[in-house]
Protein backbone atom coordinates (compact mmCIF):
# COMPACT_ATOMS: atom_id res chain seq x y z
CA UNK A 1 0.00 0.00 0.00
CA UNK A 2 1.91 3.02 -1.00
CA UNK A 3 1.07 6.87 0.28
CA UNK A 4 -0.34 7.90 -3.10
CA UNK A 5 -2.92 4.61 -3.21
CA UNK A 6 -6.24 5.45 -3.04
CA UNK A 7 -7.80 3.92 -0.03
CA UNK A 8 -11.83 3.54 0.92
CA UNK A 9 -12.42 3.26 4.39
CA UNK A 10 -16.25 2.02 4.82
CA UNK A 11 -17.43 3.02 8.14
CA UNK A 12 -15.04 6.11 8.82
CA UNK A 13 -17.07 7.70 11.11
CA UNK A 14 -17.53 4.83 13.49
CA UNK A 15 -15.09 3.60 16.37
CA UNK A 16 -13.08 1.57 14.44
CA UNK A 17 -12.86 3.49 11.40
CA UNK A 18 -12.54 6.74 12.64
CA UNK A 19 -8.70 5.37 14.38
CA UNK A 20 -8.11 4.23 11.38
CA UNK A 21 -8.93 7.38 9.36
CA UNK A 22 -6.33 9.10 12.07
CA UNK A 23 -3.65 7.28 11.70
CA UNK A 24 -3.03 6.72 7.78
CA UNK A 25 -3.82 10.75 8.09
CA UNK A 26 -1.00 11.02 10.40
CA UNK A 27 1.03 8.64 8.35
CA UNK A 28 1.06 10.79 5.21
CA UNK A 29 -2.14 8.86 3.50
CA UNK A 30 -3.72 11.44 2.29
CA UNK A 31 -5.68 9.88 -1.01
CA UNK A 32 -8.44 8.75 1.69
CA UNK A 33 -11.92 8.23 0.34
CA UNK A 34 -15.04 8.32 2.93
CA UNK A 35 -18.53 8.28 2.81
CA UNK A 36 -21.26 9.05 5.45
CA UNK A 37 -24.14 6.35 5.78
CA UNK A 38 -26.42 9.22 5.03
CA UNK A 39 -24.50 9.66 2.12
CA UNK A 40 -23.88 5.91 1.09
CA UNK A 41 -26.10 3.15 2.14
CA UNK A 42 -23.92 0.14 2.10
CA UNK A 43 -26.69 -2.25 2.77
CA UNK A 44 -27.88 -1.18 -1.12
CA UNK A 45 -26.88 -3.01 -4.06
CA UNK A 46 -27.06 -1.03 -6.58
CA UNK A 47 -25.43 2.52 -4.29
CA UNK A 48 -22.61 0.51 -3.41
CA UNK A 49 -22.01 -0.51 -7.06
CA UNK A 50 -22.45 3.05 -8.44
CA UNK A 51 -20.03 4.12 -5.87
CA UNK A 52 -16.78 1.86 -5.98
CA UNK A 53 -17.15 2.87 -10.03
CA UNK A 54 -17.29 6.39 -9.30
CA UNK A 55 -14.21 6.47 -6.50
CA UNK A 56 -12.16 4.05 -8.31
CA UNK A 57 -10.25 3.03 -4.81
CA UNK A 58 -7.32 0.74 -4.75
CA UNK A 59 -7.49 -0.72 -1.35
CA UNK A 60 -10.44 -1.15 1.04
CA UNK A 61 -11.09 -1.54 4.74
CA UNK A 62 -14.19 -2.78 5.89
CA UNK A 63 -14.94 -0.87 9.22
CA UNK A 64 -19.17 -0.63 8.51
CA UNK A 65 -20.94 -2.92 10.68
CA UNK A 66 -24.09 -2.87 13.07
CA UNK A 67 -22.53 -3.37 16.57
CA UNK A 68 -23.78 -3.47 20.17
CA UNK A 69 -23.68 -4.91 23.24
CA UNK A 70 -25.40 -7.95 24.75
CA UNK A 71 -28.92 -6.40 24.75
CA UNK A 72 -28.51 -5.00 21.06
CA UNK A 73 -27.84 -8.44 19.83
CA UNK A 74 -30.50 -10.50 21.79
CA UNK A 75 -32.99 -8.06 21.21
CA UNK A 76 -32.19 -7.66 17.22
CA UNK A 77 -30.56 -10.42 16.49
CA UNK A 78 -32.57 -10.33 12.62
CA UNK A 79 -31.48 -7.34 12.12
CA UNK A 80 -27.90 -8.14 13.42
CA UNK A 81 -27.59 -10.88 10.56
CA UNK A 82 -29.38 -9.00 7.72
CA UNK A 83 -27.53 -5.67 7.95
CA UNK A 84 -24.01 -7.31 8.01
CA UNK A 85 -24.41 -9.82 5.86
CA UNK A 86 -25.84 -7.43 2.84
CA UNK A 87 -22.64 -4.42 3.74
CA UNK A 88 -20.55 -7.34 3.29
CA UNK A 89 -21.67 -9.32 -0.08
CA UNK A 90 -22.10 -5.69 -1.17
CA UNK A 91 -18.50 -4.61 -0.41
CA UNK A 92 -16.67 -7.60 -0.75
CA UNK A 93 -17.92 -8.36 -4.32
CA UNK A 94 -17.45 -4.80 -5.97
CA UNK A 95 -14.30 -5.24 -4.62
CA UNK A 96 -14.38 -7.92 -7.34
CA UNK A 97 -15.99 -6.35 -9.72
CA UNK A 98 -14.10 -2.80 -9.69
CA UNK A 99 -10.76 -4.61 -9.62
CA UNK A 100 -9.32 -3.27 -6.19
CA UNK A 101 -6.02 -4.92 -4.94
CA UNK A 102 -6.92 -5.27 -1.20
CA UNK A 103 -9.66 -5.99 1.06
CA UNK A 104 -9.25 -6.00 4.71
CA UNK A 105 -12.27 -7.26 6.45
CA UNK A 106 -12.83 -6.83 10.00
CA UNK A 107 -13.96 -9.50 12.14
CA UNK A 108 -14.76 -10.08 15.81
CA UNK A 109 -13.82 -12.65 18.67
CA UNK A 110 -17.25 -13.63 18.65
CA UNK A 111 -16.73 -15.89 15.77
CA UNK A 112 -15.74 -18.53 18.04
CA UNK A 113 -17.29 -21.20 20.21
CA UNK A 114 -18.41 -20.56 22.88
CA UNK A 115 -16.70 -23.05 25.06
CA UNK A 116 -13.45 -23.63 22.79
CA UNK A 117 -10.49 -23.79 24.93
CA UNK A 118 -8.41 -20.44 26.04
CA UNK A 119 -6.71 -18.87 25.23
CA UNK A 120 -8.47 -19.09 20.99
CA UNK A 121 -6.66 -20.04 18.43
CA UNK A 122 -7.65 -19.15 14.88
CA UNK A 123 -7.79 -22.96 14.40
CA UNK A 124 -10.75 -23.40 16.90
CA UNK A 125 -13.41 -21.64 14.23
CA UNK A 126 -16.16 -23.84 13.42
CA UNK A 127 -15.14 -26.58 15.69
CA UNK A 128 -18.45 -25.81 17.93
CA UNK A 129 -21.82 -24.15 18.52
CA UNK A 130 -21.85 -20.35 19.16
CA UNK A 131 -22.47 -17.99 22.05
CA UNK A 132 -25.98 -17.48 21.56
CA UNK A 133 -26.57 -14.25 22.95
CA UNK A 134 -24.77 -12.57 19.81
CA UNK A 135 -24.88 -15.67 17.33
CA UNK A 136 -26.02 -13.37 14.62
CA UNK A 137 -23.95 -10.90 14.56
CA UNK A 138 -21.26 -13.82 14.75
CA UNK A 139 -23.13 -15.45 11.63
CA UNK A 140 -22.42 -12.26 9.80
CA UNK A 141 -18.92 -11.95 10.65
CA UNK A 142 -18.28 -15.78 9.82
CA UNK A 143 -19.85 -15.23 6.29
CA UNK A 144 -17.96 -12.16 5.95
CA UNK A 145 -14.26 -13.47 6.42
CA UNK A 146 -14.91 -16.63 4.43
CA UNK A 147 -16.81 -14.60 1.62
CA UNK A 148 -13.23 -12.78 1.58
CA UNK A 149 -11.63 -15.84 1.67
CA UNK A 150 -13.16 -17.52 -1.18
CA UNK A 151 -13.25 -14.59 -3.36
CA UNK A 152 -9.57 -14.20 -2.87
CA UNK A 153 -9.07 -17.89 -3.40
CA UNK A 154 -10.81 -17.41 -7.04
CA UNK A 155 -10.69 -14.16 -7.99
CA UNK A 156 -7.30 -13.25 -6.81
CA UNK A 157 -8.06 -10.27 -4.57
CA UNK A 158 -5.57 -9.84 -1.72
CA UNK A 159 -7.98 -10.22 1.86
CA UNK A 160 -6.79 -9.55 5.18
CA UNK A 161 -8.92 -11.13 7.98
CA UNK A 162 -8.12 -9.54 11.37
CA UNK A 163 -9.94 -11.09 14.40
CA UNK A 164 -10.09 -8.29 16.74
CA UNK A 165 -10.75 -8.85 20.72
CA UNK A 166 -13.41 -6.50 22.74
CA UNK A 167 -12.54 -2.90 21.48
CA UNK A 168 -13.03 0.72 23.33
CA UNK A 169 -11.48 4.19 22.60
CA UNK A 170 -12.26 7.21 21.02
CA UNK A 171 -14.92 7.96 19.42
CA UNK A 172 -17.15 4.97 21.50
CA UNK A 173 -20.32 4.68 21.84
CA UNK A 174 -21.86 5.75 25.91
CA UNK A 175 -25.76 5.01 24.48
CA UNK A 176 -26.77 1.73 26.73
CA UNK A 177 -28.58 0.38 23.87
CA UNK A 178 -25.40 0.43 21.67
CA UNK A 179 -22.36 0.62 24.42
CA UNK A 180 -20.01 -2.23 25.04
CA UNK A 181 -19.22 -3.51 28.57
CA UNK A 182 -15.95 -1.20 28.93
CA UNK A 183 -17.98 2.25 27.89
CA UNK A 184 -21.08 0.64 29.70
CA UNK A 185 -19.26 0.91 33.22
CA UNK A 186 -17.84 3.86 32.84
CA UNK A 187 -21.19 6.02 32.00
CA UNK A 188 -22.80 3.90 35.36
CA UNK A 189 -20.24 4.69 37.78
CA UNK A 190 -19.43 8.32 36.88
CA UNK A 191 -22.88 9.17 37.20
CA UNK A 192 -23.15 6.88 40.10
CA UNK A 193 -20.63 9.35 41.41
CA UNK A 194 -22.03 12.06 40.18
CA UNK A 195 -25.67 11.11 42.04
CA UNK A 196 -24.15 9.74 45.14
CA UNK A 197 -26.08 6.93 44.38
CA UNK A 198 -25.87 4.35 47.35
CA UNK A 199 -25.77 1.24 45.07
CA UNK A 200 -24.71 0.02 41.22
CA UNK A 201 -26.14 -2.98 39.32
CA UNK A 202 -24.74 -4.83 36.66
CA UNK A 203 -25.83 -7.51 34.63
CA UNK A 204 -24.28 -10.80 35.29
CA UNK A 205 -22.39 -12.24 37.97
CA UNK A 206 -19.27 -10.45 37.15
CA UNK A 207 -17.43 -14.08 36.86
CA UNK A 208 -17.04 -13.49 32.88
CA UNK A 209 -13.44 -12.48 31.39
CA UNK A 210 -12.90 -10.12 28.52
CA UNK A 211 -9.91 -9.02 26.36
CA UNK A 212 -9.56 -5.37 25.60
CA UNK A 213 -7.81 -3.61 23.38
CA UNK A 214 -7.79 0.24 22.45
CA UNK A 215 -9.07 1.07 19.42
CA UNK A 216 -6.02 2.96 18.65
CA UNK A 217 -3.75 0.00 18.98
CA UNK A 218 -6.13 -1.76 16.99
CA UNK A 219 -5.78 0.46 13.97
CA UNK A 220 -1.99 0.48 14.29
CA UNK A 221 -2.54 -3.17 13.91
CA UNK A 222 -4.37 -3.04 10.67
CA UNK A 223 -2.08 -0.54 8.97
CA UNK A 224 1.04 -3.29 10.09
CA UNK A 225 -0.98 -6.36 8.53
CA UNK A 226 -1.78 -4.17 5.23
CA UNK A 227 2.06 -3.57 4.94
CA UNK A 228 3.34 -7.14 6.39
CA UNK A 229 0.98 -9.75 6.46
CA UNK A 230 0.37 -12.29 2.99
CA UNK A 231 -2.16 -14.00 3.59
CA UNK A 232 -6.23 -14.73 3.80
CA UNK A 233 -6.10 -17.12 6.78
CA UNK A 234 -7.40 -15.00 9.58
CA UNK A 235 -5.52 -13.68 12.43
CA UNK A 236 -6.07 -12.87 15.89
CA UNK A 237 -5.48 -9.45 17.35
CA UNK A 238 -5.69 -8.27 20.97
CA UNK A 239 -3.40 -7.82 24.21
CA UNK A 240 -3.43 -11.26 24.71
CA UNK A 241 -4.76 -10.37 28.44
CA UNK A 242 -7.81 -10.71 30.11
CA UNK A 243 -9.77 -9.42 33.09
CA UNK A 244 -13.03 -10.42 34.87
CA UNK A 245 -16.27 -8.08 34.94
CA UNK A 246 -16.16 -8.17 38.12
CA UNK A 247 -12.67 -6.62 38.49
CA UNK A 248 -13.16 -4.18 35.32
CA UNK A 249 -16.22 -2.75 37.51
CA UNK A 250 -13.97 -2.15 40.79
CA UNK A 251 -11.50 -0.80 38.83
CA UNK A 252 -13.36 1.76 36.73
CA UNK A 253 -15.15 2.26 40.11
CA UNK A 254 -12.08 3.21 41.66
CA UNK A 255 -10.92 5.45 38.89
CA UNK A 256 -14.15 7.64 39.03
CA UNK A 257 -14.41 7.72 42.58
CA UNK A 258 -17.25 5.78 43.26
CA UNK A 259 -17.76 4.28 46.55
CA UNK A 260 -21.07 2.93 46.90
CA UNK A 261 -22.29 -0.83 46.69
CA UNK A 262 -22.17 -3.24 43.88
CA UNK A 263 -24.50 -5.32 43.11
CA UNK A 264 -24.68 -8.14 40.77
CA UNK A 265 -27.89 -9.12 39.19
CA UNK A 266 -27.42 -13.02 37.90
CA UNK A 267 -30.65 -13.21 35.73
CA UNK A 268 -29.06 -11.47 33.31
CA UNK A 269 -26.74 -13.60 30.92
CA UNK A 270 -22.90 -13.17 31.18
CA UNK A 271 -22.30 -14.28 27.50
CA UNK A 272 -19.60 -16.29 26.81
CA UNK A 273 -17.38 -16.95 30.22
CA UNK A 274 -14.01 -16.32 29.04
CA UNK A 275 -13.04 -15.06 25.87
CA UNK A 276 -9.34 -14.79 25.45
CA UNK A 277 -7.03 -14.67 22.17
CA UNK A 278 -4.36 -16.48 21.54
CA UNK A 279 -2.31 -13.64 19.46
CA UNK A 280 0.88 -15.15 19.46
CA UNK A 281 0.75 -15.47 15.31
CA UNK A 282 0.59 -11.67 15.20
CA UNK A 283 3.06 -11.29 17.66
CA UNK A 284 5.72 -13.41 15.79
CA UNK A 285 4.94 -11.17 12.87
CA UNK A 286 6.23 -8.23 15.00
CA UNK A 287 3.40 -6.00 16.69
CA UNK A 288 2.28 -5.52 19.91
CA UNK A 289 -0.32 -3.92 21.59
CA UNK A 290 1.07 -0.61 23.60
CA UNK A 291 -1.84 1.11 25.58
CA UNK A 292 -2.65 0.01 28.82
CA UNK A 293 -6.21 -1.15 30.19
CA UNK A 294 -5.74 1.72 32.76
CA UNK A 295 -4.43 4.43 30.48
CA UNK A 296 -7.40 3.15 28.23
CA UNK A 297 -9.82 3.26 31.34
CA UNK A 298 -8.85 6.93 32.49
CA UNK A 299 -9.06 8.02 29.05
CA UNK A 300 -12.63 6.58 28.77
CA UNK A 301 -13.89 8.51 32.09
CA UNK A 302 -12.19 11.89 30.43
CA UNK A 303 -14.10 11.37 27.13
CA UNK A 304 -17.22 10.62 28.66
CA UNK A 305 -16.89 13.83 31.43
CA UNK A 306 -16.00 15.69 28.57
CA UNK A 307 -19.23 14.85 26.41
CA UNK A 308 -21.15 15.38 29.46
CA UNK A 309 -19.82 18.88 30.30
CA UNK A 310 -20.82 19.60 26.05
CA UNK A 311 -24.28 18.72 27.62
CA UNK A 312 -24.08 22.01 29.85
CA UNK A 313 -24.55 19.07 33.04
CA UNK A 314 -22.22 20.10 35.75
CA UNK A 315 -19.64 17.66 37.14
């Protein structure tokens, strides 16, 4: 991928593609191409189509997804499947047909069973059934990187499959219908704080473990497979390290300055119990992950202060 390539990045305005969108920007890329979903509706046929033969791009990455936490995807999980899979046959096969060189599709842990053995290797997909609390949007995703797979296999395209771990940052969402469990946490407890409220719940029994990884890192990641990785097979990409609920909560509690109770409500699912990549593979190739969970954390609670302050709310 050289600095004068043109580049499409689907989904720029999103978590993951707006890191993305940074960093080529601050490594000299500067023939970027982007498109707003009110501007281009990805899940259309015919749009899509009329715009890869308009931008011409050389190189895509396939940021555009519907995403949410546990109660997005078991309350739409239809919707989860549908919207996915149709950005994805859409993208992936004008990539095809408008002759670009690369197509980096972005996956999710997710993909994997939900009681494979930990930490996951990329060789444990499809060797058992899925967590079902988000086993459409992990449908989708599966589809997705072996669409990219096979059309790379016939057609020749250059696909990069990058299996990314739970992801927070800039740019996240704080909206409890859409948040993640990271971003989740830390809109309860600094309004918990805020309030003085006497007592938290979360869902779950707080036994469950989750990799993070910050969004940034994660687009550093993508830009280093693009220039050093040959090859469709898919590959893992997170710290490597995990963490309970439970111990996410007491730390983000900690870091906001809550101090009231926690309680733990166990009717609500946990998901998947542990869920833990085994990145050694892109490790070997060279890159690791460089911001810490607690840098990561503190910068969280300063983003979400800051949007609240925007609000005129006082702190």
């Amino acid at each position: 991928m050289n600095k004068s390539d043109k580049i499409f990045i689907a989904g720029h305005k999103g978590m993951v593609g707006s890191a993305i969108l940074r960093l080529l920007k601050k490594l000299g890329y500067e023939n970027i191409v982007t498109a707003a979903k009110s501007e281009l509706d990805l899940t259309n046929q015919k749009k899509t189509s009329d715009f890869f033969a308009a931008a011409k791009p050389d190189h895509v990455i396939l940021a555009a997804a519907r995403v949410g936490g546990i109660q997005a995807n078991r309350t739409h999980p239809a919707e989860f499947l549908y919207e996915n899979l149709a950005i994805q046959n859409n993208v992936i096969h004008q990539c095809y047909e408008k002759n670009v060189r690369t197509i980096v599709f972005l996956g999710s842990s997710c993909i994997y069973p939900r009681e494979c053995p930990q930490p996951i290797k990329e060789e444990y997909l499809l060797t058992g059934p899925l967590e079902p609390t988000n086993e459409g949007y992990a449908l989708a995703k599966i589809a997705g990187l072996r669409m990219a797979q096979y059309y790379s296999k016939e057609y020749g395209i250059r696909a990069i499959n990058p299996m990314p771990c739970n992801i927070y940052g800039t740019n996240d969402s704080f909206d409890p219908e859409k948040s993640h469990v990271l971003s989740a946490l830390v809109k309860k407890f600094v309004d918990a704080a805020r309030a003085n409220a006497p007592e938290v719940t979360m869902w779950g029994s707080g036994i469950a473990r989750r990799e993070f990884m910050h969004v940034d890192d994660l687009a550093r990641a993508i830009v280093f497979l693009v220039l050093n990785y040959r090859s469709a097979e898919i590959i893992n990409v997170g710290s490597g390290c995990d963490i309970s609920i439970r111990e996410l909560a007491e730390k983000i509690a900690l870091k906001t300055g809550y101090t009231g109770k926690m309680k733990w409500d166990t009717s609500m699912p946990d998901g998947m119990l542990r869920k833990c990549l085994d990145v050694s593979k892109l490790k070997a190739l060279g890159f690791e992950s460089s911001i810490s969970l607690d840098s990561g954390i503190e910068e969280m609670i300063s983003e979400y202060k800051k949007i609240k302050l925007n609000k005129g709310e006082v702190l």
